[in-house]
Each structure stands twice: as C-alpha cells, then as structure tokens.
Protein backbone atom coordinates (compact mmCIF):
# COMPACT_ATOMS: atom_id res chain seq x y z
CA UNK A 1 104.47 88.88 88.25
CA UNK A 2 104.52 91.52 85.86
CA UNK A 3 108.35 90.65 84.20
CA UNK A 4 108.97 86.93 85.69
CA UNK A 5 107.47 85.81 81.99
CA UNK A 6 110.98 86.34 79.81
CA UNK A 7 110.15 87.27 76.05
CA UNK A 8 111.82 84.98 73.38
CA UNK A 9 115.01 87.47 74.01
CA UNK A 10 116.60 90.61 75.53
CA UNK A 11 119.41 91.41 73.94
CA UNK A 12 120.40 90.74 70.30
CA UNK A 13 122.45 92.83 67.82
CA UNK A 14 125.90 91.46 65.87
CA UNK A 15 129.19 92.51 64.34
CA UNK A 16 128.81 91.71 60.80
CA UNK A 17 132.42 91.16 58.24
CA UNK A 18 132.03 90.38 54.76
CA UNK A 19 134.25 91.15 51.68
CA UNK A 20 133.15 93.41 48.95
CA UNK A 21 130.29 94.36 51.12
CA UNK A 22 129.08 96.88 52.55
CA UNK A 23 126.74 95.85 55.73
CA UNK A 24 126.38 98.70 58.00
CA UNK A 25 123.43 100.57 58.02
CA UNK A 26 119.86 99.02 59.62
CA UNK A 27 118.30 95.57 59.61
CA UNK A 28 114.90 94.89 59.75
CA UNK A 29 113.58 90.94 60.37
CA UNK A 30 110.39 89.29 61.91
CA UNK A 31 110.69 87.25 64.48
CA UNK A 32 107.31 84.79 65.12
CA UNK A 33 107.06 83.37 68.77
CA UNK A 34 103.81 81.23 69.92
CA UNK A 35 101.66 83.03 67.13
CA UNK A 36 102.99 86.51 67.97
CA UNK A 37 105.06 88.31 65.44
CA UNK A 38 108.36 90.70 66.67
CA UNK A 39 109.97 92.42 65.09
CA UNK A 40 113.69 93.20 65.62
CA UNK A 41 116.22 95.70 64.02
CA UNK A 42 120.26 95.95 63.89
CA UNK A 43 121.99 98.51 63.67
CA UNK A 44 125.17 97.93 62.44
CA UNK A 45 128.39 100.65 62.38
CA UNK A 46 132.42 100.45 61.74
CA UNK A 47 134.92 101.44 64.02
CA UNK A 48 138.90 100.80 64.37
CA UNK A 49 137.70 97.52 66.23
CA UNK A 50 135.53 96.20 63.48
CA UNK A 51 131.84 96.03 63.00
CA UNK A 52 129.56 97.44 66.19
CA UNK A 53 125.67 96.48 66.22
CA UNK A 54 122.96 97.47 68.49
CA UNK A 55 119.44 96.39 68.24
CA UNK A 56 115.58 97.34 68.44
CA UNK A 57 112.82 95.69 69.67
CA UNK A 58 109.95 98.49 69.09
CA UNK A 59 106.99 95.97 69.94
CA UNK A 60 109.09 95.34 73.46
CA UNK A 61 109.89 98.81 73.89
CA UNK A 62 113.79 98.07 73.92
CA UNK A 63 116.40 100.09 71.71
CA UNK A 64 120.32 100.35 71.02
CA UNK A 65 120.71 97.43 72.99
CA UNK A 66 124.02 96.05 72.72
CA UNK A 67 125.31 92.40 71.71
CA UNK A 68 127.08 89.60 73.59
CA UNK A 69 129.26 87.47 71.25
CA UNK A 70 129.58 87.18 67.83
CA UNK A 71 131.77 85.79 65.24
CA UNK A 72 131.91 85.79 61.10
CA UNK A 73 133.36 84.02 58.90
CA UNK A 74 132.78 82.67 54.80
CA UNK A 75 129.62 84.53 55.08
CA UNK A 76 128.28 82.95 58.18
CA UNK A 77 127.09 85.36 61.15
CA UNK A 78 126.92 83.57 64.62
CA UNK A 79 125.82 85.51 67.55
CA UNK A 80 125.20 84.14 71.01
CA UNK A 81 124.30 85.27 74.43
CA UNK A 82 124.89 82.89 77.12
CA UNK A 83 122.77 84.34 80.14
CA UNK A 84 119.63 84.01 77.83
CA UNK A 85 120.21 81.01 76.30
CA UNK A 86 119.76 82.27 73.04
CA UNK A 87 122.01 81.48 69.59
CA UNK A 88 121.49 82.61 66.02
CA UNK A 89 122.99 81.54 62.84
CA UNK A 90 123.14 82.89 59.51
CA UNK A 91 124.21 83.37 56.40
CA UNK A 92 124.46 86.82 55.16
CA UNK A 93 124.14 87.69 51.23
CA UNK A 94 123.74 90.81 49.00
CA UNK A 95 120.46 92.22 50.82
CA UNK A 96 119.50 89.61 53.29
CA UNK A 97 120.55 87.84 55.96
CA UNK A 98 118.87 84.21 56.47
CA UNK A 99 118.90 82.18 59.52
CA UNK A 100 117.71 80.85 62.81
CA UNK A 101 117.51 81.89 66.23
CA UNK A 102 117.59 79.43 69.31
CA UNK A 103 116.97 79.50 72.69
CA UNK A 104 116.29 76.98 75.24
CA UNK A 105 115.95 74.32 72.23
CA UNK A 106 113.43 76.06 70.41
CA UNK A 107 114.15 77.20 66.96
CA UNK A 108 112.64 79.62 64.98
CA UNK A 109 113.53 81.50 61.67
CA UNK A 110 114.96 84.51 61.33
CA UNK A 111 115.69 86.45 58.59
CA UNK A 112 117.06 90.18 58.15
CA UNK A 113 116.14 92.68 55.38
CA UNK A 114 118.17 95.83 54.80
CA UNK A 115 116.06 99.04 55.55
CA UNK A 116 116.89 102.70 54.64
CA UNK A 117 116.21 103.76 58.72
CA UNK A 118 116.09 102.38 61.98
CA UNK A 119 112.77 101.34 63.20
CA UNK A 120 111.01 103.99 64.93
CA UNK A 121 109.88 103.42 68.89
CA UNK A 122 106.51 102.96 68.69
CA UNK A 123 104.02 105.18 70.96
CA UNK A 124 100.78 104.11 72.21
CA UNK A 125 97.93 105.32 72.26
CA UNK A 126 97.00 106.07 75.60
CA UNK A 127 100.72 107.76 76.06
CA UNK A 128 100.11 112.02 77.07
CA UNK A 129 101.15 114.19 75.10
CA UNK A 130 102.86 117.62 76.04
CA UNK A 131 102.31 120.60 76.86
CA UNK A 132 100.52 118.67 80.03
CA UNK A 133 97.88 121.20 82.16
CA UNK A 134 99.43 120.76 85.49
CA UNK A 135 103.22 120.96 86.83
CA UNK A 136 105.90 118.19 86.86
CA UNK A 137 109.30 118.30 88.69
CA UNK A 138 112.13 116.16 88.21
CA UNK A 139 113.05 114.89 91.68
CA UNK A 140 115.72 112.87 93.83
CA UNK A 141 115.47 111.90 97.44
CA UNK A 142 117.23 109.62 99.60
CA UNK A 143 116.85 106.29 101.06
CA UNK A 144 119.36 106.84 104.07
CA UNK A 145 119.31 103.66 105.61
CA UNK A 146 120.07 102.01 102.40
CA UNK A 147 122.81 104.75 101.79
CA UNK A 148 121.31 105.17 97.86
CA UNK A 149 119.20 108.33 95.94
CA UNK A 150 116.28 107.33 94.34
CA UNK A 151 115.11 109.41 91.22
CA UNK A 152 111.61 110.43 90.11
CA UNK A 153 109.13 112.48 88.78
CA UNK A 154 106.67 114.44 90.57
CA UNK A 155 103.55 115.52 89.04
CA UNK A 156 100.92 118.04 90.69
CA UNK A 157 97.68 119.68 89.52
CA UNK A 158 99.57 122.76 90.18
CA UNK A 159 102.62 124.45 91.01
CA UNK A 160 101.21 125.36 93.97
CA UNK A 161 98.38 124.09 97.07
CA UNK A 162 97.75 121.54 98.80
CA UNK A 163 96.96 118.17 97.44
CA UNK A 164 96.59 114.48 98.31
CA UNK A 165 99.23 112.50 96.46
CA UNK A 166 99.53 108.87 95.36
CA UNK A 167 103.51 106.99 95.15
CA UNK A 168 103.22 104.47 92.37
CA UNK A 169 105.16 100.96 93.37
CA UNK A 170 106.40 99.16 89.97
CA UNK A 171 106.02 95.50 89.72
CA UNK A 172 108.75 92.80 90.23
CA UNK A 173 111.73 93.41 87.73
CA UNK A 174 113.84 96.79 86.97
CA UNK A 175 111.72 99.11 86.37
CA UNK A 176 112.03 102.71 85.45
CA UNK A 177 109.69 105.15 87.23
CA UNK A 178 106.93 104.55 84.36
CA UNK A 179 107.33 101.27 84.46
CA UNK A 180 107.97 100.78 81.11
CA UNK A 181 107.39 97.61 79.44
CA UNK A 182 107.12 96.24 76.10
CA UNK A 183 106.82 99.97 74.73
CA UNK A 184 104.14 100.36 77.60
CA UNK A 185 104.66 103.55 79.86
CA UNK A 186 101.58 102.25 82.27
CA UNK A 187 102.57 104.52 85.57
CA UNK A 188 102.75 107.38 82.72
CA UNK A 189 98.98 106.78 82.07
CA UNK A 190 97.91 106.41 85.95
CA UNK A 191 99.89 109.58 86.52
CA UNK A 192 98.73 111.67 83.87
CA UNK A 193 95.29 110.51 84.69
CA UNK A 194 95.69 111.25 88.70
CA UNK A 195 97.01 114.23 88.27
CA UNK A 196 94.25 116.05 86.01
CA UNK A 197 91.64 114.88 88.32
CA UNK A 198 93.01 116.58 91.66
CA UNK A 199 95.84 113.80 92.86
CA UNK A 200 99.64 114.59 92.78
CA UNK A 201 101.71 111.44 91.99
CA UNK A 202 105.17 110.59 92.76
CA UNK A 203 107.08 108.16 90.63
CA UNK A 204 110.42 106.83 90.43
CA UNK A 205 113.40 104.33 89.49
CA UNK A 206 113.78 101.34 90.69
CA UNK A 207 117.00 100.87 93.05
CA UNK A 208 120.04 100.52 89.99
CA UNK A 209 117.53 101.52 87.03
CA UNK A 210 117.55 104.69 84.60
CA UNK A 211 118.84 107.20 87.35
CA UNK A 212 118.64 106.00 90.78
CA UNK A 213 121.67 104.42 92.45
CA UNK A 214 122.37 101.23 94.38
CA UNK A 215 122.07 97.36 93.12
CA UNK A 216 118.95 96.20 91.98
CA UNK A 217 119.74 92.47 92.01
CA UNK A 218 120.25 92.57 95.68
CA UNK A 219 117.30 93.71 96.98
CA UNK A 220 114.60 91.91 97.75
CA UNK A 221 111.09 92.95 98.25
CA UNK A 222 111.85 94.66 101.94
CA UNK A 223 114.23 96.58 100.73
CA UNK A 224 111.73 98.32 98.38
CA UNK A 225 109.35 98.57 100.41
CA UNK A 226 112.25 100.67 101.89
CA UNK A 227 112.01 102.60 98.96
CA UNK A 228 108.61 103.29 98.97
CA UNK A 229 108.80 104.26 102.61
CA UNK A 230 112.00 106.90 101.71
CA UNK A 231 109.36 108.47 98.99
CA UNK A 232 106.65 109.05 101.47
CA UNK A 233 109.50 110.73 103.61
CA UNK A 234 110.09 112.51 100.68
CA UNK A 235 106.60 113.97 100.28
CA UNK A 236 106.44 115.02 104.39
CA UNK A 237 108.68 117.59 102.95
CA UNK A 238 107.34 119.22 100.16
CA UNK A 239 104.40 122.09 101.58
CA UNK A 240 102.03 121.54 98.50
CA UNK A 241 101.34 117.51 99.56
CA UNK A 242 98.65 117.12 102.31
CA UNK A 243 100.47 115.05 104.73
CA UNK A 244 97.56 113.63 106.21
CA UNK A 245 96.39 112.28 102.60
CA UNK A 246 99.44 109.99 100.84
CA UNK A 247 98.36 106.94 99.47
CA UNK A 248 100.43 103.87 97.75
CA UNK A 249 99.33 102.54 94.30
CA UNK A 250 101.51 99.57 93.73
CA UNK A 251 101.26 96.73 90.62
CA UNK A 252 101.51 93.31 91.05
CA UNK A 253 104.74 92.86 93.08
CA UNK A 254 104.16 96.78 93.91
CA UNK A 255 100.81 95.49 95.54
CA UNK A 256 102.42 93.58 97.93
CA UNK A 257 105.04 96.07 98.75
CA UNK A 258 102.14 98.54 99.68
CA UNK A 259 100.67 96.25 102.78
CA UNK A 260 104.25 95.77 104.14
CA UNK A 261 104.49 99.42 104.43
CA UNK A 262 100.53 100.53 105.60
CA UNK A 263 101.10 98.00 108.31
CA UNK A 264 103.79 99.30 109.77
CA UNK A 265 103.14 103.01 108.88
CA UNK A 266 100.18 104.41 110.38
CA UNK A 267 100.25 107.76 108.09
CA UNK A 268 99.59 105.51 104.76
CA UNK A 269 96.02 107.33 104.25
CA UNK A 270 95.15 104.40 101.76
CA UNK A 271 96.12 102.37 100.05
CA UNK A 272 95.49 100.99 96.08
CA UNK A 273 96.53 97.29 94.94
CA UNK A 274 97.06 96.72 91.07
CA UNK A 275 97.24 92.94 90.86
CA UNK A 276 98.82 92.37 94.12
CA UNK A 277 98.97 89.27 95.65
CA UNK A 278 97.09 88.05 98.51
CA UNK A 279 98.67 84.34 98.33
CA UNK A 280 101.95 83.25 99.68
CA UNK A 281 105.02 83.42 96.99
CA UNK A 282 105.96 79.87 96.37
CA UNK A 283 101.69 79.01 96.10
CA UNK A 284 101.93 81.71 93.63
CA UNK A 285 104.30 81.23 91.37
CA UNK A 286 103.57 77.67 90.86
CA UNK A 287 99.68 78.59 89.95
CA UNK A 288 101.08 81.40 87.51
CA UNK A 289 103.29 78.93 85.70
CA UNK A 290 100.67 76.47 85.44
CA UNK A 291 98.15 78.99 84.40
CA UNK A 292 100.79 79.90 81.41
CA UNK A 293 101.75 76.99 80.08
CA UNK A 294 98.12 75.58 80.07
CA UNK A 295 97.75 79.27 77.73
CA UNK A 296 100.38 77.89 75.74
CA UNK A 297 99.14 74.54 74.53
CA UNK A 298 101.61 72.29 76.67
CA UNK A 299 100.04 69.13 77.07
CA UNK A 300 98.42 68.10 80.50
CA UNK A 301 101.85 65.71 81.11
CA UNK A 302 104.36 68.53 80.58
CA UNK A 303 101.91 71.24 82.70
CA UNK A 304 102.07 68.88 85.73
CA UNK A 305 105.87 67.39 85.12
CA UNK A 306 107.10 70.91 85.28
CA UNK A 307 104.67 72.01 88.22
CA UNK A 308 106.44 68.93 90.19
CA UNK A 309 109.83 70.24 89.23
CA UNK A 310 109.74 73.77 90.64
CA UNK A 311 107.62 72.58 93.55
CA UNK A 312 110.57 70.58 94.46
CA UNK A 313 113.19 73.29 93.59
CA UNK A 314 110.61 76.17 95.90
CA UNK A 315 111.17 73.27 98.43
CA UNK A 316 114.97 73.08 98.08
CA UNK A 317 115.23 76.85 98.11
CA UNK A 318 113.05 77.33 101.35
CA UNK A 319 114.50 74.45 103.40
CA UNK A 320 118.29 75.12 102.60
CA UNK A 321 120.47 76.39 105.05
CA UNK A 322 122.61 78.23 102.18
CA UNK A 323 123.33 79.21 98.45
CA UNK A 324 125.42 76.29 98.27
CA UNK A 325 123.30 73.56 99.35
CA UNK A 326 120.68 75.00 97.13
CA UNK A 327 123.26 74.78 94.25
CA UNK A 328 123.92 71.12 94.88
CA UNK A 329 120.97 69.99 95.75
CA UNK A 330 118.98 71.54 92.12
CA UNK A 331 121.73 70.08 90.51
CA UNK A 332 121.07 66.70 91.28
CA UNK A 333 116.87 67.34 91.21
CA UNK A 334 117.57 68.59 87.60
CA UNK A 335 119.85 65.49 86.67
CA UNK A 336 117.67 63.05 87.68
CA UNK A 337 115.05 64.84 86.30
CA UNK A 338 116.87 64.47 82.44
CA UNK A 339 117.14 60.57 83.79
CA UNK A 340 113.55 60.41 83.93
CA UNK A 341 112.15 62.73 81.09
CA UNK A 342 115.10 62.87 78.80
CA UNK A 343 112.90 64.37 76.02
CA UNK A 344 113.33 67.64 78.24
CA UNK A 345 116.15 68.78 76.91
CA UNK A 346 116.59 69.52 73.09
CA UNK A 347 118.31 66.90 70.94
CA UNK A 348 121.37 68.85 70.18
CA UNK A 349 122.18 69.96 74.10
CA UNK A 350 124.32 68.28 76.35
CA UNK A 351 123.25 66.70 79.77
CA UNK A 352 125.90 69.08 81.69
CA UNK A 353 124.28 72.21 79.19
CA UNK A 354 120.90 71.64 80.45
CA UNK A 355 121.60 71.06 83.63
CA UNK A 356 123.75 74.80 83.91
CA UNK A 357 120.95 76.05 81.92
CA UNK A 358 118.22 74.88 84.48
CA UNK A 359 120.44 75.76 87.37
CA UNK A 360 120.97 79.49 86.16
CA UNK A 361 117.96 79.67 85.26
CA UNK A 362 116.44 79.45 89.27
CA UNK A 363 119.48 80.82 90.59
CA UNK A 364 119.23 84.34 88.31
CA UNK A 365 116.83 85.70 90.57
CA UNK A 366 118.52 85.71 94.02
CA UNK A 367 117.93 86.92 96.61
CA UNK A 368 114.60 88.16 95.71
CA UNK A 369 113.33 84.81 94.66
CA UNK A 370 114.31 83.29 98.50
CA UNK A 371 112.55 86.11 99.92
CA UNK A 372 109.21 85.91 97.75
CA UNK A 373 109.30 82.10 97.82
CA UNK A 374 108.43 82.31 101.62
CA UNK A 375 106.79 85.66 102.08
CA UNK A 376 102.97 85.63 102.81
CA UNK A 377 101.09 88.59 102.30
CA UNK A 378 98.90 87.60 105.28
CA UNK A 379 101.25 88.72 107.28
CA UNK A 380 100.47 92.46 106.67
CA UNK A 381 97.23 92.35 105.17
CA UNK A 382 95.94 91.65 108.83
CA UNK A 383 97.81 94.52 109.97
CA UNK A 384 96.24 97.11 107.52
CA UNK A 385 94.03 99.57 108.99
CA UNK A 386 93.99 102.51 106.00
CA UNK A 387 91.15 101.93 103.55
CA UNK A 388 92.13 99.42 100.26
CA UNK A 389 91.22 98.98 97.40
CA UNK A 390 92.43 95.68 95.40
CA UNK A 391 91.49 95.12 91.60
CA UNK A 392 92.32 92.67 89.36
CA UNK A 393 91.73 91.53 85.92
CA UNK A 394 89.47 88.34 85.37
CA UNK A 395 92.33 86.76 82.81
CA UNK A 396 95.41 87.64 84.50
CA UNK A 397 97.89 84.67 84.75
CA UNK A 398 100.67 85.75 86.74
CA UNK A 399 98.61 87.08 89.70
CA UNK A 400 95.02 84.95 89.33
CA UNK A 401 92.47 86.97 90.57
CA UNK A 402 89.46 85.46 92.04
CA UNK A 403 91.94 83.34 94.47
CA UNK A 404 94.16 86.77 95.48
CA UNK A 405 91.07 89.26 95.77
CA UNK A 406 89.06 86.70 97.95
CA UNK A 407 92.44 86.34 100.15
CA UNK A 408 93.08 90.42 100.42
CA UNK A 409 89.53 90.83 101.33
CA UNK A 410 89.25 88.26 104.26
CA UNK A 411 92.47 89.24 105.24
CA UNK A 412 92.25 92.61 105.50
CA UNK A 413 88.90 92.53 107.06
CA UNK A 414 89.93 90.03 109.70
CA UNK A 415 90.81 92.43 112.36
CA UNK A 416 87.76 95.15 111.60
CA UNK A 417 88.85 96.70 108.84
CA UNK A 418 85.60 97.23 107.45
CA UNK A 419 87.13 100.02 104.37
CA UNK A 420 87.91 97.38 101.25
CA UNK A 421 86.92 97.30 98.05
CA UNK A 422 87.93 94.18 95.84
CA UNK A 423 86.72 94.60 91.98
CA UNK A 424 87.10 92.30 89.54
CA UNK A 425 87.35 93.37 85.66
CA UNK A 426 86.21 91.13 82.62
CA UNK A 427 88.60 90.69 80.01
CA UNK A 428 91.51 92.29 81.53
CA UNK A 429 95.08 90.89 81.78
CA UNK A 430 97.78 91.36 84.46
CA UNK A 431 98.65 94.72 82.90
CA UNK A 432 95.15 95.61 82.54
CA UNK A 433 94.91 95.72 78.93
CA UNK A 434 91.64 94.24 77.50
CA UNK A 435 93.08 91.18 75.94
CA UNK A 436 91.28 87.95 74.38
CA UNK A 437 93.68 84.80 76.28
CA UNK A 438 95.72 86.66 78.92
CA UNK A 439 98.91 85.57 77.73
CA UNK A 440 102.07 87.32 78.37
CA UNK A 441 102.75 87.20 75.04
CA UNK A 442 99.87 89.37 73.69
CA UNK A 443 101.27 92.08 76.08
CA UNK A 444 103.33 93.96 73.11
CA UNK A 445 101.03 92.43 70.80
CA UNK A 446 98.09 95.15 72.41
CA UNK A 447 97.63 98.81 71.46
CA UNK A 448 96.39 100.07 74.86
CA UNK A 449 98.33 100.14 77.68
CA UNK A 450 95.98 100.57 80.67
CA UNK A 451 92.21 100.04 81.07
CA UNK A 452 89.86 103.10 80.79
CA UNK A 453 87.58 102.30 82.90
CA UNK A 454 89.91 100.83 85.94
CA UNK A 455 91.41 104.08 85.68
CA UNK A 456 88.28 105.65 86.19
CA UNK A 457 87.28 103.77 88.90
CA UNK A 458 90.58 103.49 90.50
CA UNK A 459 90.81 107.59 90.66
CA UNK A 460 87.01 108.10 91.54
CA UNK A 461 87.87 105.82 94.73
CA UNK A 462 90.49 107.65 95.70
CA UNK A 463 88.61 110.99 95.33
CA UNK A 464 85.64 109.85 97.16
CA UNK A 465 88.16 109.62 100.49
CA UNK A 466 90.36 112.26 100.08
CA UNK A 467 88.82 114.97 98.04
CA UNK A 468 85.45 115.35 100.16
C-alpha cells in the first residue's frame, strides 16, 4: 500500500568538524536510486555541543529532518542510522564533500556541494492556492473509546447550509490529514476539488501524526476504522452537514477501512474506494512485492526466491501463538535462508547483521502487519449495503487492480447490492498519477499529484446521489 515501498532513506543529515574550516551553512548533493535522481540537502549549524545538521529531501517532501549518528575525524564524515539500514562515508574538502551512501548492501555515490540557501520545498502543480472560495475550519474531535483527539480540517462550500460531506481515510503509514507524500498533498487536491463542486470534506491526522494524539504504531487497521467512525460522529454534530448524506473516501489501506465501517454503520450514505483492496492481506502483499521487483529488473530467480521467503514468514506470523515464537521462528527461516542463497546478503555484512536486519525488517510493522496479514476484505464487502464506487489505476503495483476491482464488485454485489461502480483508469499508478511503469519510485519523480479526470469522475458520482 501506499507507504509499505521505503525510499532509498528517511532520515539523513550529519555533524560535520574540520579544522580551519568553516562547514556550516547548506549542502546540496544528488542522490541516483534505480534511474531516479534525489536530491538531498544538509543543513549544518554550531552550538555549545558541536556541529547540528538537519536535512531536505524536496522531491520526497521531507525537511529539517534530524540525524542519527555521526562521527568525524582526519576529514572523514561517517553517519549512520541503524533502523534504516543506511551508512554513508565521506571525505569532506574545501567545497565538497565526496562519498557513498549504503543501505541494505547497496551502494551508491554521494557527493555534497556547498549552496548559498537551503533547498526550497517544492509545490506541485495541482496544489490550491489561497484565498480559496469556500470556508475551512481547523477542527479537533474525539475518539472516546480510544481515549485520544484527532485533528483536522474541515472544508465547506460555505460558512453556512446544509451540505453532503465526504471524510477522507489516508492510506497505510502516518499520515497527516493531506496525506502528504513525497511533496504530494493528494487529500489537499480531492478536498479542494469536493468542496468547489457542492461537497464538504473532513480531513485529518492520523492517530500520533502532525497534531492528533495517541500511538500510531499500535494501531492496527480497526482501530482506524475507529477513527473514521469518531469523524462521522463528529459531523452528526455540526448543523451545516446533511446527516443523512456522509460518505467515506478512503486510499488504498483507507479503502479497506471504509467497508469495515459501512458494514457495520448503516448511516454511511456511500461510500468511495481509492485503490482499496478487495483481496485478503497476506495474498496481497505477496502479489505487490512481486509486481515491484519484476518493475525493478530482479531476475525471475530472485522474484520467486524472495516471494517463497515472505510467504513463509506471512505463514509464521499467522500461525504463531505469540511475538516470541514469531521472533524465533524468522530467525531460523532467515538463517537457513543465508545457508541456501548466501549471495543474499552483501559481501561486507555479517551472517548475525543480516539476519537482525531481516528480522527488524518484518517485525517494524507490528501489530498492524498481524492484523492485515489475515484480514479479508470479504468479510465486509458482503455486508455493504450504501452505494460504492471502487477505482483503480491500470499500473498500480501495490494494490493490482483488475484482481481487487473484480473481487469488490462480486463481493459487494453478492447479497443484492445492485449500487457499484468499479472503473478502471489507463496509465494510472497507485497514487493516481499518470505514470509510464508504475513504479514507486517515479512517485516523486511526477509533477501531478492526482488524476484530472478520476477527480472528475469521482466527484460527478458522488453528486449524481447526493446532490439530486
């Protein structure tokens, strides 16, 4: 789903020593990954401490992010931060640092220029600009059985009547309430879009993110749907929403969080899935995987070696009776899977390395992986009685479409639900950009941010039922 592919890193920046010199002040380097060029920025300043860097990834929408570890010394800058796997050495000089970043045993170069300013977020396209013709409220509600507030924007074509209103559901991952990505703002777009054609739209943080409360890392799927359910509470309450007319538009992980909630809440007037899946989780994820990596060149040997691998680790992980016997029981699966392909692990990493790295690697994710692992959408895709629409882009990898639309619609028409509407769009990837492979890694690579025409189709849908 839309965040389960991990760029090349999260998190780099250094503290930089060197005599005679002066090295605060921005870096600028390149950073080329699979064909697709990043670049990144440090930012380096001088406390009482020492040297203090941040850095700037404005093709992956990230800035001032902070820095694990990092040593200097004799002109050599080594940074490192364990949870991604990722290393870089260098060697700095008058006006240039030179070296190479790692992670996971791939190495790449990596050189930093000095720049006069930091680099500048970029701003697509497709983002609004203000002043915006209609009214937006910064909001907070609360989700009481999960004792946290959620925070949000609303947006209405006015300040005041009486409109039907749509509660975007981000995708799988932290995710701010525009679910910001890669210097994407897509739930910006769908709002601002919604909202000057009639629809009010609610949108907000994920559990833990930006400025909602409560711990992200523990929830699992239910507990957003939670979420989602606390926002339509939310909009019972506020006289200018048409209670009879609230409808969920969720994206890819979103889009399965909107069935668990239609089924069991009768006053979901419809309901819109963006990517969502209508396969079970473990089925899923190894088709999306295999789908990638066949994107990526990997030869037909490595594509199935590595589908076997996580089949058998989704198998240890849905048969284990705890964490711990999950633990022990990938451990050895990844050990004797060095013993049989020991060209899996780079040259210059240790058996016990790899074997952590593999092992955090699955684990990162819990609970939400155990959860999604077993869930099956059929579940409450029978159980939907609201009208749905699903769409879904022809060359989307992470959620494939013509297997999860052709699931949603039989499912969701199984018990006489005769109100569904599956479309599929040419050339579109999982984030509904018009792209050319539908690789993750062309996502920051790609000006727009959300198809034109789904949007159009996606709001005249929604009109058609509620604005007769």
């Amino acid at each position: 789903m839309n965040k389960i592919i991990a760029f090349i890193f999260l998190y780099l920046g250094t503290i930089l020593e060197i005599q005679c010199q002066d090295i605060t002040g921005h870096w600028m380097g390149l950073l080329k990954v699979q064909g697709i060029a990043l670049h990144i920025g440090l930012n380096i300043t001088k406390n009482e401490n020492g040297y203090v860097s941040t850095m700037d990834s404005p093709d992956q929408g990230a800035t001032g992010i902070p820095i694990s570890k990092t040593s200097f010394e004799d002109h050599h800058l080594l940074f490192s931060i364990p949870g991604a796997s990722i290393e870089y050495t260098g060697s700095l000089s008058t006006d240039s640092i030179k070296g190479i970043f790692k992670q996971a045993g791939r190495e790449m170069p990596l050189n930093f220029g000095k720049v006069e300013k930091a680099i500048e977020k970029v701003k697509r396209p497709q983002d609004p600009a203000e002043p915006f013709p209609y009214y937006t409220e910064d909001v907070q509600f609360e989700n009481k059985d999960a004792g946290i507030s959620l925070a949000g924007t609303l947006s209405m074509p006015a300040k005041e009547g009486k409109f039907p209103a749509v509660i975007l559901i981000s995708g799988s991952g932290p995710q701010n309430r525009n679910e910001e990505l890669l210097n994407h703002r897509p739930f910006l777009v769908i709002a601002d879009y919604l909202t000057r054609n009639g629809i009010a739209v609610l949108r907000y943080d994920d559990r833990g993110v930006a400025k909602s409360t409560g711990v992200f890392k523990a929830a699992t799927s239910m507990d957003f749907a939670s979420d989602a359910e606390s926002a339509m509470k939310y909009l019972m309450t506020r006289h200018e929403i048409n209670h009879n007319q609230i409808g969920l538009m969720g994206h890819s992980e979103g889009g399965l969080i909107a069935p668990i909630l239609a089924a069991r809440n009768k006053e979901v007037a419809f309901i819109v899935m963006l990517a969502g899946p209508g396969t079970k989780g473990s089925i899923l994820l190894l088709k999306q995987i295999e789908l990638i990596d066949r994107v990526n060149q990997m030869s037909e040997k490595e594509i199935m070696n590595e589908k076997k691998l996580n089949a058998k680790s989704f198998d240890i992980i849905n048969k284990a009776k705890n964490d711990e016997e999950i633990k022990e029981k990938l451990t050895a699966l990844f050990k004797q899977e060095l013993k049989n392909n020991p060209l899996s692990k780079p040259k210059d990493q240790s058996e016990a390395d790899y074997v952590k790295e593999k092992l955090n690697e699955t684990m990162r994710l819990f609970p939400w992986m155990k959860f999604f692992l077993k869930y099956d959408p059929a579940d409450n895709l029978v159980n939907v009685t609201c009208p749905v629409l699903a769409v879904n882009g022809e060359k989307d990898l992470q959620v494939p479409a013509i297997d999860n639309l052709t699931a949603i619609k039989k499912l969701v028409s199984k018990n006489g639900n005769r109100d569904v509407t599956t479309t599929l769009y040419p050339g579109l990837n999982h984030l509904f950009q018009e792209t050319k492979t539908g690789n993750p890694a062309e996502y920051a690579t790609i000006d727009q941010t959300f198809s034109p025409t789904v949007l159009k189709d996606v709001t005249d849908w929604i009109v058609k039922r509620m604005l007769k």
